[in-house]
Every structure is written in structure tokens, then in C-alpha cells.
N, C-alpha and C. Protein backbone atom coordinates (compact mmCIF):
# COMPACT_ATOMS: atom_id res chain seq x y z
N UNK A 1 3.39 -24.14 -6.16
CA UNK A 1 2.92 -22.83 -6.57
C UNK A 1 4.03 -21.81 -6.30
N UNK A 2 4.11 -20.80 -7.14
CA UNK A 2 5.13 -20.01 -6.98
C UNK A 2 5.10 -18.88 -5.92
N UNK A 3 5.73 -17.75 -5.70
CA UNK A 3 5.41 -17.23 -4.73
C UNK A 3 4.08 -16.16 -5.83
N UNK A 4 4.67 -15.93 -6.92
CA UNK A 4 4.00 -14.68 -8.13
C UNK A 4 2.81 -15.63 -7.69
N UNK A 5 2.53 -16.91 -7.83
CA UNK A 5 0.84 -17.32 -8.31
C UNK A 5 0.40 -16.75 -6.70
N UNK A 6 0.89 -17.03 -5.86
CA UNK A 6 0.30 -16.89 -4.37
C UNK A 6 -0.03 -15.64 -3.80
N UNK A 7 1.01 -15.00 -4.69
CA UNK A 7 0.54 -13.65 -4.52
C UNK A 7 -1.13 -13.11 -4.98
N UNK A 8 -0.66 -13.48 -6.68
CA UNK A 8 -1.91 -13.19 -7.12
C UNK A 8 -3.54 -13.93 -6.47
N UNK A 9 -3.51 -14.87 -5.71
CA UNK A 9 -4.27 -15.34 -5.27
C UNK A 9 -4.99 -14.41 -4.14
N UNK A 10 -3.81 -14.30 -3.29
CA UNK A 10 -3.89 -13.34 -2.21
C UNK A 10 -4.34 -12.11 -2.90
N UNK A 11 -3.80 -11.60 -3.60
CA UNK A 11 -4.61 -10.24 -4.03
C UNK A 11 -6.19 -10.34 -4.86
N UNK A 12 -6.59 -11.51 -5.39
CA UNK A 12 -7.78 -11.69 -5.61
C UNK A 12 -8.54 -11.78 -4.45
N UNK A 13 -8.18 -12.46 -3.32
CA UNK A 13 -9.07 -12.80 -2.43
C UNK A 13 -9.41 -11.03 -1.21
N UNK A 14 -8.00 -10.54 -1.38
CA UNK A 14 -8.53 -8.95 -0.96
C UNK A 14 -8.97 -8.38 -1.19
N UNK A 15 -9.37 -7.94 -3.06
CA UNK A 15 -10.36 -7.42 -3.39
C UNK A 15 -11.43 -7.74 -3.23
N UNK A 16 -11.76 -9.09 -3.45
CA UNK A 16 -12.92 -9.24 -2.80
C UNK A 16 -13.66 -9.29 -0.90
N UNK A 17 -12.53 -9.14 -0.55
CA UNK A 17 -12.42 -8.56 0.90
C UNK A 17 -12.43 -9.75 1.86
N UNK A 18 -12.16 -11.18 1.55
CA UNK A 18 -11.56 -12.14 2.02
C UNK A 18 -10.09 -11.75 2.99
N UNK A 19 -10.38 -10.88 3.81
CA UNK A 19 -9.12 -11.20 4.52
C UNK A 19 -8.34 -11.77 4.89
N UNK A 20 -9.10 -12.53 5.56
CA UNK A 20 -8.43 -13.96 5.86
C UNK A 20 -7.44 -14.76 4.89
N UNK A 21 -8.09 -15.18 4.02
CA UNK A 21 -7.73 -16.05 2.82
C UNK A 21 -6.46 -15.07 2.49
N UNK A 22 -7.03 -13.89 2.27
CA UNK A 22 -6.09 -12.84 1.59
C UNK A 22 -4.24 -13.37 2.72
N UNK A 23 -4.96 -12.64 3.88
CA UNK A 23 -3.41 -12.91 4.75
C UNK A 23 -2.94 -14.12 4.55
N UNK A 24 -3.60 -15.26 4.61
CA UNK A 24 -2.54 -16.51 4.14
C UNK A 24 -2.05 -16.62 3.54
N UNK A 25 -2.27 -15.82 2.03
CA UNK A 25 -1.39 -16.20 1.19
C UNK A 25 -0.43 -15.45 0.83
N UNK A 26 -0.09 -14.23 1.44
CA UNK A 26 0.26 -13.27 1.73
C UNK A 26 1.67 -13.61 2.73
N UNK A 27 1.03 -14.35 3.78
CA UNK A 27 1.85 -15.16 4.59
C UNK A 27 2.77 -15.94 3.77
N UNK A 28 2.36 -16.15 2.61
CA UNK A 28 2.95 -17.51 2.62
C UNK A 28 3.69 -17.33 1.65
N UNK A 29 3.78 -16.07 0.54
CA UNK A 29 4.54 -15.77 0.13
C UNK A 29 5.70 -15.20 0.82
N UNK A 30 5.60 -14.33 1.79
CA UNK A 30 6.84 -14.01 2.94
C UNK A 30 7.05 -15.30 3.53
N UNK A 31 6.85 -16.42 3.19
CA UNK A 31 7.40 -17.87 4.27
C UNK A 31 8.40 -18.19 2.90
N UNK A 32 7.86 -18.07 1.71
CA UNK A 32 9.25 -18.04 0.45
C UNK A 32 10.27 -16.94 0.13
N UNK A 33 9.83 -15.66 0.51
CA UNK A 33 10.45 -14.41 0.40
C UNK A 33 10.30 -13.83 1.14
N UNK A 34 11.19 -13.77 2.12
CA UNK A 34 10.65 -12.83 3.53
C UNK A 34 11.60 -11.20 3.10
N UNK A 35 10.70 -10.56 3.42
CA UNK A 35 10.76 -8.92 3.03
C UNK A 35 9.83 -8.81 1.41
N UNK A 36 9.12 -9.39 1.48
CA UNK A 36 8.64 -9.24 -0.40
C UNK A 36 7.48 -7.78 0.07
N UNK A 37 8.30 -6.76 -0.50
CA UNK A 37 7.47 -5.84 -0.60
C UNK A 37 6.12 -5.69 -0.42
N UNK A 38 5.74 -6.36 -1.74
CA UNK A 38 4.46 -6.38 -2.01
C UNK A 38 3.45 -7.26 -1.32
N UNK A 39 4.15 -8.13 -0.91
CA UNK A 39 3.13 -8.86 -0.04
C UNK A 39 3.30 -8.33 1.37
N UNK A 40 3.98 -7.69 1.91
CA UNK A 40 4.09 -6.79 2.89
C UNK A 40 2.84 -5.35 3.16
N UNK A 41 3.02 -5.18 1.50
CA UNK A 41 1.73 -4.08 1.32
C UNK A 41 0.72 -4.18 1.62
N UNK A 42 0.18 -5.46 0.77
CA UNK A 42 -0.80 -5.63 0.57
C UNK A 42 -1.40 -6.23 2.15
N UNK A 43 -0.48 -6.85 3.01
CA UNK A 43 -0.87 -6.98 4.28
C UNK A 43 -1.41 -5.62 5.48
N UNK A 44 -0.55 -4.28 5.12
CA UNK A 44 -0.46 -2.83 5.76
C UNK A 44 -2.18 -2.90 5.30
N UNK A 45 -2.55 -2.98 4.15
CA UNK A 45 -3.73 -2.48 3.30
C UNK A 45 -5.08 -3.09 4.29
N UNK A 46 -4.38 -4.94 4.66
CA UNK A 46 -5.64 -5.08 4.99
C UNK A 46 -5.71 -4.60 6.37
N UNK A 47 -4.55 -4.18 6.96
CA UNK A 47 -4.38 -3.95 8.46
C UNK A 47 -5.52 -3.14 8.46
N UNK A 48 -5.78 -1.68 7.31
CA UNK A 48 -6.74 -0.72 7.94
C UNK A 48 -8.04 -0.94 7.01
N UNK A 49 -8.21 -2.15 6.65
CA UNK A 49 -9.59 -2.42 5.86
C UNK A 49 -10.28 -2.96 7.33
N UNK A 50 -9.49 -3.82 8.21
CA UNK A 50 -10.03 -3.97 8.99
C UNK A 50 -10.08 -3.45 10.38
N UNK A 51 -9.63 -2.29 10.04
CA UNK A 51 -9.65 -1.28 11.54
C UNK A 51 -8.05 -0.96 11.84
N UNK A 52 -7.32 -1.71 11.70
CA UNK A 52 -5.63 -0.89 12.49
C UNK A 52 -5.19 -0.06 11.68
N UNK A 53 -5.73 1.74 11.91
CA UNK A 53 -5.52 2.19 10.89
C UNK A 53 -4.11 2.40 11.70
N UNK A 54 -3.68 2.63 12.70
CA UNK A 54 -2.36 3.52 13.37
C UNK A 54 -1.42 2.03 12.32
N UNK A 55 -1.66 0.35 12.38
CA UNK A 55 -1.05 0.09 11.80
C UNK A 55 -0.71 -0.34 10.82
N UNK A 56 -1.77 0.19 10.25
CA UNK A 56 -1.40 0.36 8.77
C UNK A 56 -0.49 1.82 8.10
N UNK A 57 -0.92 2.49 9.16
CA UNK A 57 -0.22 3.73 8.60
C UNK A 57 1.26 3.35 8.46
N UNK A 58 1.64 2.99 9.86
CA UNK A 58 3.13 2.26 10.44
C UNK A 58 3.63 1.85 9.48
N UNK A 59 2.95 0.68 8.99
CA UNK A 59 3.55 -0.44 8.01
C UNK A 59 3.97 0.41 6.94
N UNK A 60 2.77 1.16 5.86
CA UNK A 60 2.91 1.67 5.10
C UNK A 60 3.99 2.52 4.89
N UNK A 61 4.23 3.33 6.14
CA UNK A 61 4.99 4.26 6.17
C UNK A 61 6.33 3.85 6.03
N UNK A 62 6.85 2.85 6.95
CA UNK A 62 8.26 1.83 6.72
C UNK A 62 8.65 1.28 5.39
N UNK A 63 7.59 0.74 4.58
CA UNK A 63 7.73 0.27 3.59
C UNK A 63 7.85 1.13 2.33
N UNK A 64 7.07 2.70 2.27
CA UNK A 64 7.42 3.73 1.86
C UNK A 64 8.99 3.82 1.83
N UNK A 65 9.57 4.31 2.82
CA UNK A 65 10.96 4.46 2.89
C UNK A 65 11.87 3.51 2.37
N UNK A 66 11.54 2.13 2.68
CA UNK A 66 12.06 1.36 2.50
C UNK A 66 12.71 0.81 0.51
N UNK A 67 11.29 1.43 0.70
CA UNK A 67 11.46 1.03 -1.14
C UNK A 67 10.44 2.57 -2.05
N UNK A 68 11.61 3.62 -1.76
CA UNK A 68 11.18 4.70 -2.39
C UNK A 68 10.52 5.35 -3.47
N UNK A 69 11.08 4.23 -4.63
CA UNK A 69 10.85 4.69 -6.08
C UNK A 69 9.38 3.17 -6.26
N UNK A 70 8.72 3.24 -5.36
CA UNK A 70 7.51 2.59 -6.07
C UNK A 70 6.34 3.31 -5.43
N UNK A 71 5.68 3.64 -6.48
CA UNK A 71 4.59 4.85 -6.56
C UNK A 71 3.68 3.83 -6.55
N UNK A 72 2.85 2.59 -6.31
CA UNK A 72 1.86 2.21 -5.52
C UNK A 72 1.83 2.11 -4.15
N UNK A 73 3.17 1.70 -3.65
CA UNK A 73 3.09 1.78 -2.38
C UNK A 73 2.85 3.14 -1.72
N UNK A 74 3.84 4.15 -2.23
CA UNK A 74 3.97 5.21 -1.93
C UNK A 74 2.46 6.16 -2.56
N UNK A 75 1.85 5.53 -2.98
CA UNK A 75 0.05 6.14 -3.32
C UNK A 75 -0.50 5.91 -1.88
N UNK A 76 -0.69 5.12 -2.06
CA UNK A 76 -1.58 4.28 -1.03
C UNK A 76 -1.12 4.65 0.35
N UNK A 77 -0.26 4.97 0.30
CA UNK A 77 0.48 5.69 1.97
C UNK A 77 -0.13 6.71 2.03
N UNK A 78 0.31 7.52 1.00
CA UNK A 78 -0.24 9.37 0.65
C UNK A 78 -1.75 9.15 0.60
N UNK A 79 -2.56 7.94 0.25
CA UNK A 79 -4.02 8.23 0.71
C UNK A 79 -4.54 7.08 2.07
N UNK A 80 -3.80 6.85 1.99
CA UNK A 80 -4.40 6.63 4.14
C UNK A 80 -3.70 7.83 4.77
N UNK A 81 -2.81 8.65 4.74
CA UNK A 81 -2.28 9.72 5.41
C UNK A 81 -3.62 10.83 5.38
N UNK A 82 -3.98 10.96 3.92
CA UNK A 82 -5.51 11.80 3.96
C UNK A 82 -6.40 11.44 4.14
N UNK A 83 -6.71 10.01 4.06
CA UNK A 83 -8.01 9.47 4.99
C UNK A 83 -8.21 9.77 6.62
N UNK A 84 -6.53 9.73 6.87
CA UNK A 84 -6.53 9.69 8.48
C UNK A 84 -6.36 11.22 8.94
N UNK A 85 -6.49 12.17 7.95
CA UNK A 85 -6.46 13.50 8.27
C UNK A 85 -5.31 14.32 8.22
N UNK A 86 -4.52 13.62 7.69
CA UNK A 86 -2.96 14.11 7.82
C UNK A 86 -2.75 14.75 6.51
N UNK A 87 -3.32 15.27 5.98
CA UNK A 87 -3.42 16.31 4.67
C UNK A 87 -2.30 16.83 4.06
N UNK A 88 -1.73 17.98 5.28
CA UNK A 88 -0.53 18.28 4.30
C UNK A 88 0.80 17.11 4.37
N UNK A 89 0.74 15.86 5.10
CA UNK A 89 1.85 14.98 4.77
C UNK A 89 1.11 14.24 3.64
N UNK A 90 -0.08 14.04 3.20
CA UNK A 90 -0.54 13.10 2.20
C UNK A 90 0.06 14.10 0.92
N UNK A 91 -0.70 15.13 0.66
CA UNK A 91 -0.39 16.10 -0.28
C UNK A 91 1.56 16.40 -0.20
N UNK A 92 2.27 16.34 0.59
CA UNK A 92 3.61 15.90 0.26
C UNK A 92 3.82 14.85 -0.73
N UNK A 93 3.13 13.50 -0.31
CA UNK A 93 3.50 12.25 -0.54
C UNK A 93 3.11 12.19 -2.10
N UNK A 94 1.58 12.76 -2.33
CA UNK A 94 1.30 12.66 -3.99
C UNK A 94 2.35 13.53 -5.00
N UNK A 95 2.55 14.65 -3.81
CA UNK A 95 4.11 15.33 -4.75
C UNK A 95 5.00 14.74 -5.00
N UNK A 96 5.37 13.88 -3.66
CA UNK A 96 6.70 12.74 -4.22
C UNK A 96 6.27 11.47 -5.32
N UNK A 97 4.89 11.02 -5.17
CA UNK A 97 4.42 10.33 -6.34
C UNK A 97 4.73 10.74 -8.06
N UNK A 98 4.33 12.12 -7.93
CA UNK A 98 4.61 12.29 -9.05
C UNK A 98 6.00 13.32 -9.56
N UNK A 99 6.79 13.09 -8.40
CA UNK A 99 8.22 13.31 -9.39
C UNK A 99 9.08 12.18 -9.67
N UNK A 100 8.64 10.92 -9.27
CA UNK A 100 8.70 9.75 -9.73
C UNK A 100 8.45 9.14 -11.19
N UNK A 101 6.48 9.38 -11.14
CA UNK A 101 5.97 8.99 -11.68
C UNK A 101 5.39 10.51 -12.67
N UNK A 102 5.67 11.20 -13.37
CA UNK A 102 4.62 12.81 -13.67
C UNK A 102 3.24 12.21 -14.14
N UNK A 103 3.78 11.23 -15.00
CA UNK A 103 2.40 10.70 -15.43
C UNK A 103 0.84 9.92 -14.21
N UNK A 104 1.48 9.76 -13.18
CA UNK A 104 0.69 9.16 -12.65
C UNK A 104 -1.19 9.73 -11.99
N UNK A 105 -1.75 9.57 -12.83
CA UNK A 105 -3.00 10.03 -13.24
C UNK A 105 -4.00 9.93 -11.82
N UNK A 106 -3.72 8.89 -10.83
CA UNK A 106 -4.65 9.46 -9.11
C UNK A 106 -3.70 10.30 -8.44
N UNK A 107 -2.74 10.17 -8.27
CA UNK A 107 -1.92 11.32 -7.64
C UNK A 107 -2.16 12.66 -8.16
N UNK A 108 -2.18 12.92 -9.53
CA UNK A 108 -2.43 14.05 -10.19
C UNK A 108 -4.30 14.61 -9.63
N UNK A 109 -5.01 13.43 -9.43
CA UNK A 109 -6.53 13.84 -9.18
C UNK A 109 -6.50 14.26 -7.99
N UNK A 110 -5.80 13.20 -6.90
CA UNK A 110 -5.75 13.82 -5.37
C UNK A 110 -5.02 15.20 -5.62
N UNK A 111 -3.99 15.41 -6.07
CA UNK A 111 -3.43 16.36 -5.82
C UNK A 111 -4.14 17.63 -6.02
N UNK A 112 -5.27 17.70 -6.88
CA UNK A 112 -6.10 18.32 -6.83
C UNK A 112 -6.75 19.16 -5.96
N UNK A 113 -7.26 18.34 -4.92
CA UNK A 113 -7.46 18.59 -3.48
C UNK A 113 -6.37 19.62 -2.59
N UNK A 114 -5.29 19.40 -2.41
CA UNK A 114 -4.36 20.53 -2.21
C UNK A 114 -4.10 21.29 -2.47
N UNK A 115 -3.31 21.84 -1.44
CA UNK A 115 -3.77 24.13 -1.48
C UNK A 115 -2.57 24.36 -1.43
């Protein structure tokens, strides 16, 4: 299996909120590609589905920097930053979303919310 199919596996099994399942395969794509973004993400994601929000923020936040010009990661940072109350750094972050992205249509809705 490739690392792409394992991924996608792993991300089926998170939406449906299989954590577990989810992190293995997740794992196991970083055991073929270690630093793979996205399976890095999608690990931060489940960190605060299941409570570590401080590390999910962490993760998110590293991986933000790390890989600047991708506006899912960098969404999803900017809305655990406003979940966790951190408002005017979230409302930064949807600004940096969309001078990336202008088109990007939840950043534009959150951004809404900001004053």
C-alpha cells in the first residue's frame, strides 16, 4: 500500500472519529515519509479531538510555519487558536489564509467574526 492509500485510510477512519485506527495509519505513513506534512496534521487534529488541546495547538502551530503557503493547515490552526480563545491571533491567521488563498470561502466566513 502506498503511503497516498494509507493516508487516505487514515483520514477516513478520523472522520469518522476512529482515532485509533486513524493514528496508525497516520503512523505509518511517517514510518514511509517521515516529516509528511499531512499526516503530521492530521495527527495535531486528533491530538485536540481528543483533549490535548495545548498539543495540538503546538503541533499545529510548528507545522504552520513550517510549511507556510498551505491554507488547510494554516485554517485549521487559525480555528483551534479561536476555539481556544486566542481571537485576535486566529483572526491574524484567517488574514494570512487569505492572502494566500483570496478565494478561500471559511476563512472569508470566520473572518467575519473579526473586528
Amino acid at each position: 500500500m502506498t503511503p497516498e492509500e494509507q493516508y487516505e485510510i487514515g483520514y477516513a477512519h478520523r472522520c469518522e472519529g476512529n482515532y485509533a485506527f486513524a493514528r496508525e495509519a497516520f503512523e505509518a505513513v511517517l514510518a514511509s515519509v517521515p516529516g509528511h506534512p499531512k499526516a503530521r496534521w492530521q495527527l495535531a487534529l486528533i491530538m485536540g479531538f481528543e483533549g490535548d488541546f495545548d498539543g495540538s495547538l503546538a503541533a499545529l502551530k510548528e507545522l504552520s510555519e513550517q510549511t507556510p503557503g498551505d491554507t488547510d493547515i494554516r485554517y485549521d490552526y487559525a480555528m483551534t487558536l479561536n476555539m481556544l480563545g486566542f481571537f485576535d491571533e486566529a483572526c491574524a491567521e484567517f488574514r494570512g489564509v487569505l492572502l494566500i488563498d483570496p478565494d478561500h470561502e471559511k476563512a472569508h466566513q470566520q473572518l467575519a467574526y473579526c473586528t
